[in-house]
C-alpha atoms as a PDB file:
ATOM      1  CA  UNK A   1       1.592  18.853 -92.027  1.00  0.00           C
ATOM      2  CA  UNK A   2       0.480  20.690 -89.421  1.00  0.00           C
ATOM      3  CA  UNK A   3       1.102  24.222 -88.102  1.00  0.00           C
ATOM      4  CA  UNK A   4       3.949  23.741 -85.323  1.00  0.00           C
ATOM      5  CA  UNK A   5       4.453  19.842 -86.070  1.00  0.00           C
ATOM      6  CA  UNK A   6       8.173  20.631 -87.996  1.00  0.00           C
ATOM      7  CA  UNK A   7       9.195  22.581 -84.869  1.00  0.00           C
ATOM      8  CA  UNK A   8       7.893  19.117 -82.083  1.00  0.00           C
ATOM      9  CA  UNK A   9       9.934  16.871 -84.542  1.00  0.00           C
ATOM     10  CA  UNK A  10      13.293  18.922 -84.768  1.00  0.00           C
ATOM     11  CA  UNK A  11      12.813  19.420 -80.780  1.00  0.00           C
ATOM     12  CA  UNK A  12      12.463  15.438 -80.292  1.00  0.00           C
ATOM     13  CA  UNK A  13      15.063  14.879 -82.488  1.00  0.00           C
ATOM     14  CA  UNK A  14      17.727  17.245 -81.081  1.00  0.00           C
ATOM     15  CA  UNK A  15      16.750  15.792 -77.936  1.00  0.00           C
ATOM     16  CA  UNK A  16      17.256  12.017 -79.125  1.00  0.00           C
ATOM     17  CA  UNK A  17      20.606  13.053 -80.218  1.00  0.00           C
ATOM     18  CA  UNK A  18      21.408  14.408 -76.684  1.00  0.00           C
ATOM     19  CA  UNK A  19      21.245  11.626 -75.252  1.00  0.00           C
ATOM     20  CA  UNK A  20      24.147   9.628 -76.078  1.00  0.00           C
ATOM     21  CA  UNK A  21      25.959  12.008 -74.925  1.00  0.00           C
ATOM     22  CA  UNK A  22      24.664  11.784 -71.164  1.00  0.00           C
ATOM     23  CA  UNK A  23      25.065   8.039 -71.330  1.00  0.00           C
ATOM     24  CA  UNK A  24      28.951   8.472 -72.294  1.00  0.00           C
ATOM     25  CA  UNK A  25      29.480  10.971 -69.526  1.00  0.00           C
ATOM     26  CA  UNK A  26      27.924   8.575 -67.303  1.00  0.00           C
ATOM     27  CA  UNK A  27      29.914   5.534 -68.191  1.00  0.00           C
ATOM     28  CA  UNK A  28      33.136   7.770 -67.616  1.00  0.00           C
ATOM     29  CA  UNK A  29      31.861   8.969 -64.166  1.00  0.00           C
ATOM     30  CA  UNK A  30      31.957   5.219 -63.531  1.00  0.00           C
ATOM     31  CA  UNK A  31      34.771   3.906 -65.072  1.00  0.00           C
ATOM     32  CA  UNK A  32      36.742   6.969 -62.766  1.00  0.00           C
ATOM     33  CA  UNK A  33      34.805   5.775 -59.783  1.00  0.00           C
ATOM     34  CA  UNK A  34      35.916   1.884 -60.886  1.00  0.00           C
ATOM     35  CA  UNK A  35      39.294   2.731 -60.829  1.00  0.00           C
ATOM     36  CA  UNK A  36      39.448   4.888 -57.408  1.00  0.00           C
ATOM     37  CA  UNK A  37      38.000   2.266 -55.974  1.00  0.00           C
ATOM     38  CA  UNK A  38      40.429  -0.117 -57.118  1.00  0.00           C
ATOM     39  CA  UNK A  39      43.604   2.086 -56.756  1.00  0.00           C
ATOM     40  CA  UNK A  40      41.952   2.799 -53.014  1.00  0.00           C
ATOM     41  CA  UNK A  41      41.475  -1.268 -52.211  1.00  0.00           C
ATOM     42  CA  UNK A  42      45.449  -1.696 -53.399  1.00  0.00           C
ATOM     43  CA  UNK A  43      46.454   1.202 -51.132  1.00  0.00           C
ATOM     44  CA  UNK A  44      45.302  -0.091 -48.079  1.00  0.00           C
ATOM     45  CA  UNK A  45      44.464  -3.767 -48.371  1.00  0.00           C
ATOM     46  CA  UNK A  46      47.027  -5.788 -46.730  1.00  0.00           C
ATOM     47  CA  UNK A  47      47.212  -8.250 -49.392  1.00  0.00           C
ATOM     48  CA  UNK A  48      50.172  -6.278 -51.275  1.00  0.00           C
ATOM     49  CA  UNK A  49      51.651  -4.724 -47.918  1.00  0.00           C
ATOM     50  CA  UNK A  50      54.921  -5.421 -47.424  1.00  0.00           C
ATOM     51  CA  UNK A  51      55.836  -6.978 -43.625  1.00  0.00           C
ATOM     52  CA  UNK A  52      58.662  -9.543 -43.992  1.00  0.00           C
ATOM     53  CA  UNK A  53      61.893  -7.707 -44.845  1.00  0.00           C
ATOM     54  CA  UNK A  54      64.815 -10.136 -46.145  1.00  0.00           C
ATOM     55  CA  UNK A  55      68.171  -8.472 -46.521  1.00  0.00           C
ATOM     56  CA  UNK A  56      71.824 -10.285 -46.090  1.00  0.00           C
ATOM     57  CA  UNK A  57      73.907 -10.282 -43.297  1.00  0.00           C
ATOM     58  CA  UNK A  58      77.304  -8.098 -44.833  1.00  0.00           C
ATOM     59  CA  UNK A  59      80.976  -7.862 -43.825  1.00  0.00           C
ATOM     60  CA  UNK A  60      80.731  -3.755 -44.125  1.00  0.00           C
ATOM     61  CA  UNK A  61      77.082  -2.615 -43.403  1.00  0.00           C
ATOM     62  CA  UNK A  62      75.386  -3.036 -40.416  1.00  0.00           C
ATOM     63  CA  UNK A  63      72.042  -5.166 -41.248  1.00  0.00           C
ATOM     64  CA  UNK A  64      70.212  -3.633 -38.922  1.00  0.00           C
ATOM     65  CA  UNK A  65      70.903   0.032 -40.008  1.00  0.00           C
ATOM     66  CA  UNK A  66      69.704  -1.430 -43.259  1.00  0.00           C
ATOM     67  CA  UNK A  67      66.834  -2.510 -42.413  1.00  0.00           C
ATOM     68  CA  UNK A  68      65.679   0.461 -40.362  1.00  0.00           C
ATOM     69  CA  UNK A  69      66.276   2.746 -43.602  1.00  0.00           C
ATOM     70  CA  UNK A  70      64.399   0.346 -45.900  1.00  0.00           C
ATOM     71  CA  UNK A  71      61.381   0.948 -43.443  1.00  0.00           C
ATOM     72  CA  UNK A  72      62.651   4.387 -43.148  1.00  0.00           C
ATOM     73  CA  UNK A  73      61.872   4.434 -46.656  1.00  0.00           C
ATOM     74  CA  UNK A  74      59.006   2.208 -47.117  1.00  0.00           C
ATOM     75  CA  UNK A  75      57.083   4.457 -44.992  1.00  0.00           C
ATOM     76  CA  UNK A  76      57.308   7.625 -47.345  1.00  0.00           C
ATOM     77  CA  UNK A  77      54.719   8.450 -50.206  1.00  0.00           C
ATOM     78  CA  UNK A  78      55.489   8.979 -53.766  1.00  0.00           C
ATOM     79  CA  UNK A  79      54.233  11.601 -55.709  1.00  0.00           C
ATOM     80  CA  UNK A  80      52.076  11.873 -52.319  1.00  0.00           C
ATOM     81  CA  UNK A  81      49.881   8.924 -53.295  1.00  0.00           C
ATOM     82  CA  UNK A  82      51.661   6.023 -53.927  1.00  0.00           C
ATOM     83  CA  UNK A  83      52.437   3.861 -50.639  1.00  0.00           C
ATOM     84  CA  UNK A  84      55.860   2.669 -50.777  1.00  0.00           C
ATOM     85  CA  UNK A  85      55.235  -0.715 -48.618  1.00  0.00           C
ATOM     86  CA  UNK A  86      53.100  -1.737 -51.043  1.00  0.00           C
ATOM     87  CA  UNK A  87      54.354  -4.380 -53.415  1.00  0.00           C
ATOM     88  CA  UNK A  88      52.642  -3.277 -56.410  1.00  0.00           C
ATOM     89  CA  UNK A  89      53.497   0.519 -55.869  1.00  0.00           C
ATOM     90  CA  UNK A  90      56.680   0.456 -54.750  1.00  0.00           C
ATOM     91  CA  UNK A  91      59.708   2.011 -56.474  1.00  0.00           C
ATOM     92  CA  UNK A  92      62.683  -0.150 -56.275  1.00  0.00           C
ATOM     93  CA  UNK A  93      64.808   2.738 -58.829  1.00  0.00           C
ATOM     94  CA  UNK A  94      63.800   5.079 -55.453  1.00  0.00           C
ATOM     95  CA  UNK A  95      64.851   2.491 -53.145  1.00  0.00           C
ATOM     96  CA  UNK A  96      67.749   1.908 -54.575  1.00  0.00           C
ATOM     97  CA  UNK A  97      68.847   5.301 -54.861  1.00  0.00           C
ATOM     98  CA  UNK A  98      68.089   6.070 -50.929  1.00  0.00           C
ATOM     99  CA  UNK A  99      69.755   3.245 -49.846  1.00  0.00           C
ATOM    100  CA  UNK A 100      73.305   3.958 -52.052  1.00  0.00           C
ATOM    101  CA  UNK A 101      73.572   7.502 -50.990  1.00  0.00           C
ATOM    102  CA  UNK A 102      73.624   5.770 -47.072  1.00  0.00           C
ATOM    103  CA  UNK A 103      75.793   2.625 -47.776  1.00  0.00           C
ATOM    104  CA  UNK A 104      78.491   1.434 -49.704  1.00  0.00           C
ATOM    105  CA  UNK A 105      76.804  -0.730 -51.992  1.00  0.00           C
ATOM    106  CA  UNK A 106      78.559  -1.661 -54.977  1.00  0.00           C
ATOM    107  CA  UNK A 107      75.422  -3.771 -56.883  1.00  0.00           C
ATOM    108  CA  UNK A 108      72.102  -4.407 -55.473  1.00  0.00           C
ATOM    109  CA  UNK A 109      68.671  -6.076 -56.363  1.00  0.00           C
ATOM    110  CA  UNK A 110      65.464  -5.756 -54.996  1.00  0.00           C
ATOM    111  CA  UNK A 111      63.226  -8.455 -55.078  1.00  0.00           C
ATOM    112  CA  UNK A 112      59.063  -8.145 -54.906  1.00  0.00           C
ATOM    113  CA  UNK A 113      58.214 -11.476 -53.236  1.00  0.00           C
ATOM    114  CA  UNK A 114      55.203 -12.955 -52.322  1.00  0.00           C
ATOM    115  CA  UNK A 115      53.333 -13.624 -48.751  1.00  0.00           C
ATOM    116  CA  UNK A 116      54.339  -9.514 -48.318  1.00  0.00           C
ATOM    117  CA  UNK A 117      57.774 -10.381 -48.802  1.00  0.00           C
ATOM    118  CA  UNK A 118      60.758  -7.984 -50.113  1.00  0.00           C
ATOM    119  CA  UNK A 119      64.093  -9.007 -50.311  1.00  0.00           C
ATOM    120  CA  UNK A 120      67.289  -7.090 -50.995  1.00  0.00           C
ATOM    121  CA  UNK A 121      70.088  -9.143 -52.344  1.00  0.00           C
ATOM    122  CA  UNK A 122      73.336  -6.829 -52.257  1.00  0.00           C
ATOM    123  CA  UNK A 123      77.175  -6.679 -52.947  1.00  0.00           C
ATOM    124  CA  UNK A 124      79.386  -4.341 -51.018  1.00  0.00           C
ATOM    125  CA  UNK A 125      81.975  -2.507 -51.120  1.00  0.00           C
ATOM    126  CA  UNK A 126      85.518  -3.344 -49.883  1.00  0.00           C
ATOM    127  CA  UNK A 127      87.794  -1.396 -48.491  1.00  0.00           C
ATOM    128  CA  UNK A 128      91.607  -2.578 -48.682  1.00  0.00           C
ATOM    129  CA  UNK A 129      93.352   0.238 -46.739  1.00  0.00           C
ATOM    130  CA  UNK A 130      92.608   2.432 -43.265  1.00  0.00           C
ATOM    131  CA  UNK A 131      93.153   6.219 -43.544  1.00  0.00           C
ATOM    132  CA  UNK A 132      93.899   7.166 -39.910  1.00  0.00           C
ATOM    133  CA  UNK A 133      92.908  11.037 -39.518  1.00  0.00           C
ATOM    134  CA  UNK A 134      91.881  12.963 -36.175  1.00  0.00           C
ATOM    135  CA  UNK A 135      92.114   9.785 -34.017  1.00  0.00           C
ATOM    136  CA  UNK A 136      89.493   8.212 -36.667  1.00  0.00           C
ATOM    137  CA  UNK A 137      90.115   5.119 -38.762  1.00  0.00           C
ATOM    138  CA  UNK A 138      88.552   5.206 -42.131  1.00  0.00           C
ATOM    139  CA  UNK A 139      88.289   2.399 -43.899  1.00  0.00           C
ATOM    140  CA  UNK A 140      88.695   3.317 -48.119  1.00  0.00           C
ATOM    141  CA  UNK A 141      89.003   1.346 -50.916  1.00  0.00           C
ATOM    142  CA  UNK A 142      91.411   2.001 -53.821  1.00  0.00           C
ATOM    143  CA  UNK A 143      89.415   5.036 -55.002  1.00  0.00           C
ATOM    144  CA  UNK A 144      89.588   6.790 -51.419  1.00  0.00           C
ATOM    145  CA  UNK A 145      86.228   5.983 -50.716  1.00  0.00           C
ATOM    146  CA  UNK A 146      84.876   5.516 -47.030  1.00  0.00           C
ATOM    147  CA  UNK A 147      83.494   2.136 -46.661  1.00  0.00           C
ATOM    148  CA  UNK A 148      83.513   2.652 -43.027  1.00  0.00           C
ATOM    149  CA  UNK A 149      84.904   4.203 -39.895  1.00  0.00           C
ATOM    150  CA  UNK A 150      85.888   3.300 -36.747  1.00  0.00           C
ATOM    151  CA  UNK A 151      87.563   4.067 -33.487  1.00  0.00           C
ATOM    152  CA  UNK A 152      90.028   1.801 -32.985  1.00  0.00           C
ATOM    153  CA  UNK A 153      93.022   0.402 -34.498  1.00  0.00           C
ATOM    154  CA  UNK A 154      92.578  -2.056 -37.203  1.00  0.00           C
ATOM    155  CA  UNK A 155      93.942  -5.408 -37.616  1.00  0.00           C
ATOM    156  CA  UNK A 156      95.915  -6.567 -40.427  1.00  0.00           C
ATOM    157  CA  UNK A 157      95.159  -4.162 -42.810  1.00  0.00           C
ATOM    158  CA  UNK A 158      97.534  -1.494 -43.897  1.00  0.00           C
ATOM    159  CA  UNK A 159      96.748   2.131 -42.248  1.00  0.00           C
ATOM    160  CA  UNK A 160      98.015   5.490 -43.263  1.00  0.00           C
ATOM    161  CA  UNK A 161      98.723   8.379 -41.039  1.00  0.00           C
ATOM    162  CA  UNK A 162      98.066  11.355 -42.449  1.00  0.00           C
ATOM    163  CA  UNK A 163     100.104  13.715 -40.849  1.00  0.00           C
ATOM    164  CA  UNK A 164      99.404  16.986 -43.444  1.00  0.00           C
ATOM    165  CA  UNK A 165      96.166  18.979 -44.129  1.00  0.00           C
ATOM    166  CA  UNK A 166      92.946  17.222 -43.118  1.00  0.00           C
ATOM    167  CA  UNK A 167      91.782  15.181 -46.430  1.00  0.00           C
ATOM    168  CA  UNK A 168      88.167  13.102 -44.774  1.00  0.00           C
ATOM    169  CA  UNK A 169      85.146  14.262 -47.146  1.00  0.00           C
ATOM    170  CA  UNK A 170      81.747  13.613 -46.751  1.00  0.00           C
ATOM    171  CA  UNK A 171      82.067  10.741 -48.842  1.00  0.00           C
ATOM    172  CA  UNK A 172      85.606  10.355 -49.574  1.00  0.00           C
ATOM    173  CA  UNK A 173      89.052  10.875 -48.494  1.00  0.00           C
ATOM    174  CA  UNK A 174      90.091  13.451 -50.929  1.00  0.00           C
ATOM    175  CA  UNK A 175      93.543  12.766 -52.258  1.00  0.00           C
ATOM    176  CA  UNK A 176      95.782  11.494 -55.233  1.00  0.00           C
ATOM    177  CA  UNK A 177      94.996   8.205 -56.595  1.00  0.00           C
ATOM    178  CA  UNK A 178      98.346   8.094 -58.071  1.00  0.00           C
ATOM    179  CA  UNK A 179      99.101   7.981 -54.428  1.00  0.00           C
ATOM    180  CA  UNK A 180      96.944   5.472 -53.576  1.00  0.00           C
ATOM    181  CA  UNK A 181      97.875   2.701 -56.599  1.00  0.00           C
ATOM    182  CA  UNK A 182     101.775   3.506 -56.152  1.00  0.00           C
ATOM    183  CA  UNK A 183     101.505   2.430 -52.243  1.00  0.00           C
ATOM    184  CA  UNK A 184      99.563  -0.699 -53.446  1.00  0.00           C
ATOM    185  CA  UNK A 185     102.462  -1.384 -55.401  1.00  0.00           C
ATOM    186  CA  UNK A 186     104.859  -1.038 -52.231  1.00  0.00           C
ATOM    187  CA  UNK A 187     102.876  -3.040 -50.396  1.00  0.00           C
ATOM    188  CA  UNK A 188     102.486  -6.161 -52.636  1.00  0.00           C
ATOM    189  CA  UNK A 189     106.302  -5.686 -53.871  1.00  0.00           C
ATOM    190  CA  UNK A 190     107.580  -5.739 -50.217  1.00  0.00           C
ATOM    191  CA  UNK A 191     105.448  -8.514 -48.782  1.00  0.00           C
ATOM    192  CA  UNK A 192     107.170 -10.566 -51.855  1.00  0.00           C
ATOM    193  CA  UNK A 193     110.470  -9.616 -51.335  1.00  0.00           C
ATOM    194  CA  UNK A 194     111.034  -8.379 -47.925  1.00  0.00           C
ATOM    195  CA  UNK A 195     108.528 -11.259 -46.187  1.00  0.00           C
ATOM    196  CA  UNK A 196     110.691 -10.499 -43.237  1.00  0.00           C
ATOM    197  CA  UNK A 197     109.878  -6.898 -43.038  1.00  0.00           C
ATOM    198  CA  UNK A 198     106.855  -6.471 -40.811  1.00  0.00           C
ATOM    199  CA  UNK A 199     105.186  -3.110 -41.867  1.00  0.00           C
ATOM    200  CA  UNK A 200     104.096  -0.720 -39.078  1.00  0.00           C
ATOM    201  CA  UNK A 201     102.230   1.799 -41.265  1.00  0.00           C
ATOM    202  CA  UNK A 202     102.490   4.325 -43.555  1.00  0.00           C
ATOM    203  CA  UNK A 203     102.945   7.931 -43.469  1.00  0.00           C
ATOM    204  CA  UNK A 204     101.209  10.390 -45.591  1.00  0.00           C
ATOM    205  CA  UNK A 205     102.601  14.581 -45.438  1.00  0.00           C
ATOM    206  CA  UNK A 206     103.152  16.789 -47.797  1.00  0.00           C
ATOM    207  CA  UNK A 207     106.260  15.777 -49.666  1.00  0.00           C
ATOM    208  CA  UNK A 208     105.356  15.131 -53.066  1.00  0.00           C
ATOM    209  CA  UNK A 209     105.661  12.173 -55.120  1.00  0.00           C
ATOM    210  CA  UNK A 210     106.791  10.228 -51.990  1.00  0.00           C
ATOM    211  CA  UNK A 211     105.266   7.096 -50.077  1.00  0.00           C
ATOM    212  CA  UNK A 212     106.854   6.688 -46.824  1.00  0.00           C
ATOM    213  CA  UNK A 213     107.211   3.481 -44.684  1.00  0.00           C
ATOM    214  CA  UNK A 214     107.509   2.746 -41.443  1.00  0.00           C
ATOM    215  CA  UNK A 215     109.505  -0.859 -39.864  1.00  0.00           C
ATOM    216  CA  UNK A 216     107.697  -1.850 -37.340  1.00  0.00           C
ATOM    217  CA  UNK A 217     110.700  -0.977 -35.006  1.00  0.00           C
ATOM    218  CA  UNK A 218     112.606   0.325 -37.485  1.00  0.00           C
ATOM    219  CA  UNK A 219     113.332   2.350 -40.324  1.00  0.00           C
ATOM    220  CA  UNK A 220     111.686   4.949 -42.222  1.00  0.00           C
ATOM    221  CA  UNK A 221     111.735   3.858 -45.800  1.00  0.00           C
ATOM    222  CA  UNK A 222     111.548   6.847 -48.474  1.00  0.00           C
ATOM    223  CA  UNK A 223     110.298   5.718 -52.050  1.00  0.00           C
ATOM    224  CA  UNK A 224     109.493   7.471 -55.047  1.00  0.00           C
ATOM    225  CA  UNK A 225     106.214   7.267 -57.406  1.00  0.00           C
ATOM    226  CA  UNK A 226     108.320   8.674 -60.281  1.00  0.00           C
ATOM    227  CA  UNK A 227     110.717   6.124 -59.740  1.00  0.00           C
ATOM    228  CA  UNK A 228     110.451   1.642 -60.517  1.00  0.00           C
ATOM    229  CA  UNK A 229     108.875   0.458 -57.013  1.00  0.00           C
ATOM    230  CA  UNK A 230     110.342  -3.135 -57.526  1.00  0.00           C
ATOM    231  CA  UNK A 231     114.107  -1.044 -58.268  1.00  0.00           C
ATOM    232  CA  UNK A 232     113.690   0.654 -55.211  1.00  0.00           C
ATOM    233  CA  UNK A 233     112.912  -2.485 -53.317  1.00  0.00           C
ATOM    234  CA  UNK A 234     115.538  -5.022 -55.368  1.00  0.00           C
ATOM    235  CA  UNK A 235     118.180  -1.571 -53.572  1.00  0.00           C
ATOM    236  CA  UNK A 236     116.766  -2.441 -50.000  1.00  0.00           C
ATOM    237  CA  UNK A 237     117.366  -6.142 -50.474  1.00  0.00           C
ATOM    238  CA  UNK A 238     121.029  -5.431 -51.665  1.00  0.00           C
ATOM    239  CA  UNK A 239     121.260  -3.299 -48.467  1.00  0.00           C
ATOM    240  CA  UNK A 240     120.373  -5.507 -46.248  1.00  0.00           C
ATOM    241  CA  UNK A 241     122.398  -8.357 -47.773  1.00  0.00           C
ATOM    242  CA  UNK A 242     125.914  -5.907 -47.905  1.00  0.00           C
ATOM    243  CA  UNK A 243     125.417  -3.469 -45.562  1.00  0.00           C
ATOM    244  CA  UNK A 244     123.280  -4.205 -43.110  1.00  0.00           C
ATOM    245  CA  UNK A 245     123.369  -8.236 -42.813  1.00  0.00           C
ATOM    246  CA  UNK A 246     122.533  -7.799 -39.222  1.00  0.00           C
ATOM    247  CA  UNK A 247     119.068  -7.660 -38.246  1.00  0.00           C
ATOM    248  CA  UNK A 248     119.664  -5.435 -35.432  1.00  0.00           C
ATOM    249  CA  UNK A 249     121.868  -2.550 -37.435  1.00  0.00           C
ATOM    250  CA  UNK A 250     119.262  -2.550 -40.027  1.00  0.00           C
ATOM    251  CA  UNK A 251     116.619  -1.652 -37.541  1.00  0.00           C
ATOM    252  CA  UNK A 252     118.601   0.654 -35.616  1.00  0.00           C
ATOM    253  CA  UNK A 253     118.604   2.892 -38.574  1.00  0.00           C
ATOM    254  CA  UNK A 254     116.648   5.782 -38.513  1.00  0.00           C
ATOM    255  CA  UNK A 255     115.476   5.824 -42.574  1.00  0.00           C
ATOM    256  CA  UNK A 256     116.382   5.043 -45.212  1.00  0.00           C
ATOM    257  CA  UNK A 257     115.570   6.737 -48.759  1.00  0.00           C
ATOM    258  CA  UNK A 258     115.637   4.674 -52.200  1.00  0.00           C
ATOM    259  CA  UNK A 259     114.490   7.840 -53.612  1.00  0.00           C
ATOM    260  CA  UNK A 260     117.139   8.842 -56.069  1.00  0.00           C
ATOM    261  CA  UNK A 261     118.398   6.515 -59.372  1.00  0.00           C
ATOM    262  CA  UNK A 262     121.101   3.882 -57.906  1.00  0.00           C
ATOM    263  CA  UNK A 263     122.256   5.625 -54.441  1.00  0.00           C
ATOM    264  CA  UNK A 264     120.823   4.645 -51.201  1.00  0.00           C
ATOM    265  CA  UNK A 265     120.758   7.405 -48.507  1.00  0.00           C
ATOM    266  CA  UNK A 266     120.344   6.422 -44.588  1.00  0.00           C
ATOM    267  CA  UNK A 267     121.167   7.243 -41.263  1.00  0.00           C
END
């Protein structure tokens, strides 16, 4: 062998071995470059844009509003990349979470369609009593939450005036459930046995463990949550029926409380 030769042959060799290497780093460099390109054709092609927006027309939320906040929040960015009109990168677990905090949606599903299509199929809400505050009407279901809220007087639903310390929340009306499920019993208990009894409203203060009624042009009616609702109402019916057979007496009376075990106090 000659002088020098061993040293050529490890040279060629360590450079044979090199370059694998350099064929690796450029298959990466264009398997990165692939994929940019791809993830920047999905951004901005308009084949996975979304433009038709289907959502239901509800009893409680304004379709409309909805709509504008679903492009409200189609517009935004996630993670400062990811365009949320775009069908394949949109998140419906971040859609759905803007658009509860805003409405009173009680279950709702978002749908990727196709031809650019995204449609929100929703339940709402309900409210079944008005919680009149400040001249405001808000509309609450049985968990004093604010469905909605309005100006003027409802219509055949049952409102309570709340004549104590302001209760409205951001969110909620901020009271006593007990409240709330003992007047529900009132309600349904006088509407089956006092049909004849149109109720005016209800009166909320601070008296504890008392629901107050009003006649509509009449009475006051006092009854207690620590007490049997139907007792207190099967006591009304037997006052009306022995004391106060007239129509016209019973409504001239100024309350009447059912309050207290088997006595009746009015005025």
């Amino acid at each position: 062998m000659r002088p020098g030769q061993s040293q050529r042959n490890r040279f060629v060799s360590q450079t044979l071995k090199k370059r694998p290497v350099k064929k690796k780093n450029k298959k990466l460099i264009g398997l990165v470059v692939l994929l940019l390109f791809i993830f920047l054709y999905l951004s901005f092609s308009s084949a996975l844009k979304i433009s038709n927006l289907v959502t239901p027309l509800g009893k409680n939320i304004n379709q409309a509003e909805l709509e504008q906040a679903t492009w409200d929040y189609l517009s935004q960015r996630r993670f400062w990349l990811l365009p949320q009109n775009n069908l394949l990168f949109l998140s419906k677990s971040g859609l759905f979470n803007y658009l509860n905090e805003r409405f009173p949606i009680a279950e709702l599903k978002i749908k990727k369609r196709p031809l650019h299509r995204l449609v929100l199929d929703l339940v709402e809400k309900d409210y079944s009593l008005v919680w009149l505050e400040n001249g405001l009407y808000y509309y609450i279901n049985d968990q004093g939450e604010i469905i909605k809220t309005a100006t003027e007087r409802p219509q055949n639903v049952v409102v309570i005036s709340n004549l104590a310390d302001p209760k409205q929340g951001e969110k909620r009306i901020d009271m006593d459930l007990k409240y709330l499920e003992s007047l529900h019993t009132v309600q349904q208990t006088m509407t089956v046995n006092q049909p004849d009894l149109i109720i005016g409203h209800y009166v909320y203060d601070n008296e504890p463990n008392t629901i107050k009624l009003k006649i509509e042009e009449g009475p006051l009616l006092y009854f207690s949550t620590k007490e049997d609702i139907v007792k207190q109402v099967s006591k009304l019916k037997v006052l009306r029926d022995q004391v106060f057979p007239d129509q016209v007496n019973f409504l001239n009376q100024l309350y009447i409380d059912l309050r207290y075990g088997d006595r009746v106090f009015y005025q």
